[in-house]
Protein backbone atom coordinates (compact mmCIF):
# COMPACT_ATOMS: atom_id res chain seq x y z
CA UNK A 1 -29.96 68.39 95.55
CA UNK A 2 -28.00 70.11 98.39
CA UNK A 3 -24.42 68.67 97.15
CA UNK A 4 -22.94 70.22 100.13
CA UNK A 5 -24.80 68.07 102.23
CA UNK A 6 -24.25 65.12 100.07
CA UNK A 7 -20.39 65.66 100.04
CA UNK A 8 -20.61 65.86 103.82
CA UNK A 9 -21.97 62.07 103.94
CA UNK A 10 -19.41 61.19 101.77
CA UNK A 11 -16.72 62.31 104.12
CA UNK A 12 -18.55 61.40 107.33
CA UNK A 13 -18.69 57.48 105.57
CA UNK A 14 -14.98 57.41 104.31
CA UNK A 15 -13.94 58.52 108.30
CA UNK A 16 -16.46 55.59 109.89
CA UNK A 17 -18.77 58.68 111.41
CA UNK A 18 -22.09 57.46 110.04
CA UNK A 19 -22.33 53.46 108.81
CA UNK A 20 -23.13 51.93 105.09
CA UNK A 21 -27.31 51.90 105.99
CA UNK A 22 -27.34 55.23 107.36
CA UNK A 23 -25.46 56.73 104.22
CA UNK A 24 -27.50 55.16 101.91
CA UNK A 25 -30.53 56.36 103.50
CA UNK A 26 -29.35 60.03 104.09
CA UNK A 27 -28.04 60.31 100.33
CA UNK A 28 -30.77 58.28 98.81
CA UNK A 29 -33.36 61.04 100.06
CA UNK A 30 -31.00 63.94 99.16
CA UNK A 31 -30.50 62.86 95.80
CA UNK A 32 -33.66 61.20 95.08
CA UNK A 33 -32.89 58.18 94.25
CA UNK A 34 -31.58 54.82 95.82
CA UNK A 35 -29.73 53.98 92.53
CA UNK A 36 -27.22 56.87 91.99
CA UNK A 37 -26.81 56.30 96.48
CA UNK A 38 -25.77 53.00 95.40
CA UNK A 39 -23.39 54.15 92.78
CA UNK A 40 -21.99 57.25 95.02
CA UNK A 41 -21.21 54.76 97.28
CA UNK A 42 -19.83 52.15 95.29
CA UNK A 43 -17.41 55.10 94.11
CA UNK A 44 -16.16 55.67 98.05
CA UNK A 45 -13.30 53.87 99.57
CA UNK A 46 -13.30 54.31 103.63
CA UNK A 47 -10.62 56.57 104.52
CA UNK A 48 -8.17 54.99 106.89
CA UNK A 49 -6.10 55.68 109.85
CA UNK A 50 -2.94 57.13 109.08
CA UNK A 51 -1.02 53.68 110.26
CA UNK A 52 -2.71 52.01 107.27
CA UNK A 53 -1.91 52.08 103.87
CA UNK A 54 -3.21 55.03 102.09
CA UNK A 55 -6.51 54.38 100.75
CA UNK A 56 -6.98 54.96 97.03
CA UNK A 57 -8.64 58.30 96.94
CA UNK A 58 -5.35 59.87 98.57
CA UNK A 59 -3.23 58.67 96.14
CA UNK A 60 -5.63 59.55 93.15
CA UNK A 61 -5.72 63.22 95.02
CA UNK A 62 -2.15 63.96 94.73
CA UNK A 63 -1.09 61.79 91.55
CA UNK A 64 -0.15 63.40 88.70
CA UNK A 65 -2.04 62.85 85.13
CA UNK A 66 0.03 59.63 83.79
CA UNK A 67 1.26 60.33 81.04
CA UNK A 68 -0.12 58.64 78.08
CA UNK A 69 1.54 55.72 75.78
CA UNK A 70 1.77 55.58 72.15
CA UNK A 71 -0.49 53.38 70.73
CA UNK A 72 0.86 49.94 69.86
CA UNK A 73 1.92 49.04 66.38
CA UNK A 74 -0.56 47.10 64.07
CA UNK A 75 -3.28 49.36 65.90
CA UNK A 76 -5.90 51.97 64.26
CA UNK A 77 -6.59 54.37 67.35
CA UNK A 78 -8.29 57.81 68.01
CA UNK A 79 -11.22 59.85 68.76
CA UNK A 80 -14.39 59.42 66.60
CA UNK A 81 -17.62 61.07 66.61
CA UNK A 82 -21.25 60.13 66.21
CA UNK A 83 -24.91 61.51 66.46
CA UNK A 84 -27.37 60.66 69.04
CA UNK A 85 -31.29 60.77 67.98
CA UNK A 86 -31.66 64.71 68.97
CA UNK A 87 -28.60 65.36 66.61
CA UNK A 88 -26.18 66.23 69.60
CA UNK A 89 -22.57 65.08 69.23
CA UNK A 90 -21.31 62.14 70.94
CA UNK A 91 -17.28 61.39 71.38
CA UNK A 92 -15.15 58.38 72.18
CA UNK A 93 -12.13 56.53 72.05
CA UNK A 94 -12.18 54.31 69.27
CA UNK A 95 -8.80 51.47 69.21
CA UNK A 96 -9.11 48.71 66.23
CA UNK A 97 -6.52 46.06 64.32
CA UNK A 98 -5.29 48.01 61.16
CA UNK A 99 -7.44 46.18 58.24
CA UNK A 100 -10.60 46.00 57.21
CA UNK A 101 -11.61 42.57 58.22
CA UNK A 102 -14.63 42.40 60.81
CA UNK A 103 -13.55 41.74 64.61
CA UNK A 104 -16.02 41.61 67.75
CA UNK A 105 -16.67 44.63 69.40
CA UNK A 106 -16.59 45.91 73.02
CA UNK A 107 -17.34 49.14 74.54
CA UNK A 108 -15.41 50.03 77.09
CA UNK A 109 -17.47 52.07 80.29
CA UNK A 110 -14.89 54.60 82.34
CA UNK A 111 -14.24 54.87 85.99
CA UNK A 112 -15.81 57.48 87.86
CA UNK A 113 -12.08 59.64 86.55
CA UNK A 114 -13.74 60.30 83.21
CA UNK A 115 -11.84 58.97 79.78
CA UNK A 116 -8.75 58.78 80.91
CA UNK A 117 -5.54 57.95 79.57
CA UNK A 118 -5.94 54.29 81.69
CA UNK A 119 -9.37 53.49 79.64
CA UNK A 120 -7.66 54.59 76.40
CA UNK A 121 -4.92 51.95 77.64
CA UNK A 122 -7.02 48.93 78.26
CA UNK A 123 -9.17 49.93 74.98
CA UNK A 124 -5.78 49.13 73.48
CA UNK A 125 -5.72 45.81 74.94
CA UNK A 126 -8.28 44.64 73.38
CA UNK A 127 -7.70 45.81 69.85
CA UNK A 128 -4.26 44.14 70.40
CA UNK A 129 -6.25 40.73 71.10
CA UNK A 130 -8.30 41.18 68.30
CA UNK A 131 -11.51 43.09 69.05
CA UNK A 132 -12.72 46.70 68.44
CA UNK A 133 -12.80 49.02 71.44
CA UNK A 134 -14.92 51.91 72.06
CA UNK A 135 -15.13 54.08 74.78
CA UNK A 136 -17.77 56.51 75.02
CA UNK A 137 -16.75 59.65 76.99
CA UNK A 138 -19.23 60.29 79.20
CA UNK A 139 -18.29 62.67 80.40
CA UNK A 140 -17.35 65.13 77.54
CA UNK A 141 -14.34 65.79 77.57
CA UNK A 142 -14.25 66.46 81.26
CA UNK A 143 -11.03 64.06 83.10
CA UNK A 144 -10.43 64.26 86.62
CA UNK A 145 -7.66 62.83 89.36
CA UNK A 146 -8.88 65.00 92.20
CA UNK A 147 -11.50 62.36 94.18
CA UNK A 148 -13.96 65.59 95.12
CA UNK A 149 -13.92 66.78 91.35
CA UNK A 150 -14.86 63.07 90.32
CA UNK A 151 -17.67 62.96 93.09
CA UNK A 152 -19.38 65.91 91.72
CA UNK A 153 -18.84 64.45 88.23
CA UNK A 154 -20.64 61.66 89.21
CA UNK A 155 -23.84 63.28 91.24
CA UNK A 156 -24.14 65.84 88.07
CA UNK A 157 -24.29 62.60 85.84
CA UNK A 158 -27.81 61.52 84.97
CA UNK A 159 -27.67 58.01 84.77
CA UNK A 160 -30.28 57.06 82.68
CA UNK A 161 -28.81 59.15 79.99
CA UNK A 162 -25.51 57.92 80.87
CA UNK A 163 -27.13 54.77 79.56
CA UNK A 164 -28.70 55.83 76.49
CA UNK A 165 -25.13 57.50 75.39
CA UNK A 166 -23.60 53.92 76.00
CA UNK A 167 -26.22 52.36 73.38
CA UNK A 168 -25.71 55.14 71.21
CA UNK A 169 -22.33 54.09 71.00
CA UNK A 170 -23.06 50.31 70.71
CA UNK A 171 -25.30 51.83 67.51
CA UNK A 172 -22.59 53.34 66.28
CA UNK A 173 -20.32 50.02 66.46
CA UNK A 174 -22.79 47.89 64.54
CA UNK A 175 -22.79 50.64 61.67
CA UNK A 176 -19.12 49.81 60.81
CA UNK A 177 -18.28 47.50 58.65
CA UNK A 178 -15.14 46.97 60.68
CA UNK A 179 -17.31 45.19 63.20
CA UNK A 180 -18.29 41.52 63.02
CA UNK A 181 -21.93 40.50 63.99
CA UNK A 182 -25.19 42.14 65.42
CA UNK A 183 -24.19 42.32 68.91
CA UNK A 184 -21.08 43.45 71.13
CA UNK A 185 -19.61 43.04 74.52
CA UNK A 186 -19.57 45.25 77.26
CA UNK A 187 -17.09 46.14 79.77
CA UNK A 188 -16.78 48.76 82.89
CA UNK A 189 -15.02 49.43 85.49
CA UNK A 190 -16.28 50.91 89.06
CA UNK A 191 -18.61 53.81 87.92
CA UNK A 192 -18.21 52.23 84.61
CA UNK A 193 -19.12 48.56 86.17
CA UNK A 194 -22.37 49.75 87.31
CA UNK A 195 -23.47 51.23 83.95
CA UNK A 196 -22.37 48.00 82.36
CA UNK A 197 -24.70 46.28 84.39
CA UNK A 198 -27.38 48.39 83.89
CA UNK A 199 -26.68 48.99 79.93
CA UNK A 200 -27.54 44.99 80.17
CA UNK A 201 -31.12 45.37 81.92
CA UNK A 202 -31.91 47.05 78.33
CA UNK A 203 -29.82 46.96 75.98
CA UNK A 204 -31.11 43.71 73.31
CA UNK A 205 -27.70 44.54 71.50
CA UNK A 206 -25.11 42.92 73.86
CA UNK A 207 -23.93 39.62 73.80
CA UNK A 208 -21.83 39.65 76.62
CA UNK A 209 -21.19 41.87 79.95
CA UNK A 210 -18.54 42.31 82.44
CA UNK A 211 -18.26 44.44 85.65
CA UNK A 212 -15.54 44.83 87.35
CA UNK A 213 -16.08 45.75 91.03
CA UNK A 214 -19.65 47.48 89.50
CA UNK A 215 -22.28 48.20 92.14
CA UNK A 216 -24.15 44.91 91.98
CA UNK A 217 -27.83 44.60 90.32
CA UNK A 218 -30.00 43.93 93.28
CA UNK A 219 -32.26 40.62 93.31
CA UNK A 220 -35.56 42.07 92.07
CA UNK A 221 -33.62 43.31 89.02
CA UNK A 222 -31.73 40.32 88.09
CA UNK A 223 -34.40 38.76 85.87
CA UNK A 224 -34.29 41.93 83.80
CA UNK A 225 -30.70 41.00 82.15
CA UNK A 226 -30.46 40.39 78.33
CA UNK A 227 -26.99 39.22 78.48
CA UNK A 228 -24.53 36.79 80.24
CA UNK A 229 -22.74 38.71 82.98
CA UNK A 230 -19.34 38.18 84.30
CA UNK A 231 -18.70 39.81 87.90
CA UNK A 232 -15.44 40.34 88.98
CA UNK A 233 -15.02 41.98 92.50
CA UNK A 234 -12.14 42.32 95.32
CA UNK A 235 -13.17 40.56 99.27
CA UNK A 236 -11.81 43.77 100.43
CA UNK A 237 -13.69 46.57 98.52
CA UNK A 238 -14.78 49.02 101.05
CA UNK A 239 -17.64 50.16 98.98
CA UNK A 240 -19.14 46.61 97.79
CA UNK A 241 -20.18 44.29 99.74
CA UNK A 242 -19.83 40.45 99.02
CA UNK A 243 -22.81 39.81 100.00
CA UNK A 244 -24.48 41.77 97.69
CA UNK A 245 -22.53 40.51 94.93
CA UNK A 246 -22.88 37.43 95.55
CA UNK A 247 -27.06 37.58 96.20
CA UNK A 248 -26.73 39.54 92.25
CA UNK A 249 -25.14 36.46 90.87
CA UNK A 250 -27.84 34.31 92.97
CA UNK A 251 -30.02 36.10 91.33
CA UNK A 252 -29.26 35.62 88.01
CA UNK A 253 -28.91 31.78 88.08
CA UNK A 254 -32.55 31.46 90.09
CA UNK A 255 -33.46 33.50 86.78
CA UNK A 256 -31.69 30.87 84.12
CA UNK A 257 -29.28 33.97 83.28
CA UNK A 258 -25.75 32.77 82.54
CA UNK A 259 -23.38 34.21 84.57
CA UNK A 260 -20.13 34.04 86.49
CA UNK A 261 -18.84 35.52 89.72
CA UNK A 262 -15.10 35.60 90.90
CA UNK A 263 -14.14 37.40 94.58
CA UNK A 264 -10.31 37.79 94.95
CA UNK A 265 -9.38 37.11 98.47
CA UNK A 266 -7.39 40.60 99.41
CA UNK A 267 -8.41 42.68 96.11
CA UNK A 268 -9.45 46.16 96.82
CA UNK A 269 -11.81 48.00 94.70
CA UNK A 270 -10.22 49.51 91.71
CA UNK A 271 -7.59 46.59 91.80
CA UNK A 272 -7.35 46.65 88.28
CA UNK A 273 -6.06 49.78 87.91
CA UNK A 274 -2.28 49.56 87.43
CA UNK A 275 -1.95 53.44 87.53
CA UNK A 276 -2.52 53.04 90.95
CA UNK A 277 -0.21 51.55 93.43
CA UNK A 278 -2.44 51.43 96.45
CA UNK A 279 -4.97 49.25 95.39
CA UNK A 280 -3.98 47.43 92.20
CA UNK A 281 -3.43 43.63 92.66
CA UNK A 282 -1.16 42.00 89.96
CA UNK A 283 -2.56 38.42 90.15
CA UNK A 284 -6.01 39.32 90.08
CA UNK A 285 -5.67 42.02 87.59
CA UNK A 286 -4.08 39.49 85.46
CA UNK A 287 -6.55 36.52 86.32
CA UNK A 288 -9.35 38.57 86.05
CA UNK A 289 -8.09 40.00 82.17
CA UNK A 290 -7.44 36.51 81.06
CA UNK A 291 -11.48 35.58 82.15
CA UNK A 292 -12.78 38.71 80.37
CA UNK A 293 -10.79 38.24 77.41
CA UNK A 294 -12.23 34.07 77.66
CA UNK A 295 -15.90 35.79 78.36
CA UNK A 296 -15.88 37.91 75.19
CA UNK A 297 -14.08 35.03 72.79
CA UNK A 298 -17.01 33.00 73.88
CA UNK A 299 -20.23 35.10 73.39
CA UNK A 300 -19.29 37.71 70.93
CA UNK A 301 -20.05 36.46 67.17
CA UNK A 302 -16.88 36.95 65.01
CA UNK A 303 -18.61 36.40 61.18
């Protein structure tokens, strides 16, 4: 893979030089595969003229590392560690309710930024509403805010083993005795989105999925989902198109696959992100938690 070349798309995309099909088709044959094109571009946000509002790569280019919030009271929270088959070390974030009774479990996918102090955050949610959160670190121990870094992060990250790392960790959840049933829920967001979705075209151990803004499955794959998928997507993500989202959740009903698709009218991609001015959107940030927290209270077993 020339990634010289491939960061050259990039940029000729996010300035309107080349359109979506011709990107997809240039980076698809210089990476070798449609499927990480997809994901590269689902990653991208158009760069706009200087009279618009900055796009979100800018501000993720020259924003400083948030700095990170103590943990909530009541809440068990910290890095754990656990073996994959060929005896390598795996890493996460792990955030729990202090006692030993059994909750659901989610694992919690990161944005193409690595495990971040914002993924540590919304892990915290959802121990504070009752479930156990894990979040793999995919990347290990490699965290980004500079929007070239995370593009090279992502082309260097195989995503089939991306996948088997994220079922490594759903094995470890279902080891503790912390966690309630034989499945768990998962969750991602942008990069993270995308490996949700595909985590749930093998993955017999979920009971629930959610992707927010997640480069959509495309029809022919649809059938292939083991779990009930929510979508969650902005009408203004430069990277996703609604039509593709909405043929994915098309898809899955023509397939008898529950599932659930929401499109906020004026939601950018990323606009769940409240480290990030230029894109987040407080209404469907908020509507969009309340439906994922509803999702996973519904599916995951608690006993």
């Amino acid at each position: 893979m020339d990634r010289v070349y491939v960061m050259q798309l990039v940029r000729s995309f996010q300035v309107g030089e080349i359109s979506r099909r011709t990107f997809l088709a240039r980076a698809s044959a210089a990476l070798g595969s449609v499927a990480a094109a997809n994901l590269l571009l689902a990653a991208c946000q158009p760069i706009q003229p200087e009279s618009a509002p900055p796009p979100v790569v800018d501000e993720a280019a020259t924003a400083e590392p948030a700095q990170a919030a103590p943990p909530p009271e009541g809440l068990i929270t910290g890095t754990v560690e656990y073996p994959d088959p060929d005896g390598e070390t795996l890493m996460g974030y792990l955030a729990r309710p202090e006692g030993d009774e059994p909750r659901p479990a989610v694992v919690v996918i990161q944005e193409w930024w690595g495990l971040n102090d914002h993924i540590k955050d919304v892990a915290n949610r959802f121990a504070q509403e009752g479930f156990v959160a894990l979040a793999p670190d995919l990347y290990h121990g490699v965290v980004t805010t500079e929007p070239d870094e995370a593009r090279k992060l992502v082309m260097e990250l195989d995503m089939e083993e991306a996948v088997r790392e994220i079922q490594h960790a759903i094995d470890y959840l279902l080891s503790q005795e912390f966690v309630a049933g034989d499945k768990v829920g998962i969750v991602g967001f942008c990069m993270g989105g995308g490996l949700a979705l595909s985590t749930a075209l093998v993955s017999d151990d979920l009971a629930a999925t959610v992707a927010f803004y997640g480069r959509p499955l495309t029809p022919e794959q649809a059938p292939n989902v083991r779990s009930p998928i929510l979508g969650l997507y902005g009408s203004e993500d430069g990277g996703i198109p609604v039509d593709a989202v909405n043929a994915m959740g098309e898809a899955l009903t023509a397939a008898g696959i529950e599932n659930e698709i929401h499109i906020y009218e004026g939601a950018q991609h990323a606009f769940f992100n409240d480290t990030r001015a230029s894109s987040y959107h407080p209404e469907a940030a908020a509507d969009a938690w309340e439906k994922t927290l509803a999702w996973f209270r519904s599916h995951l077993p608690t006993s």
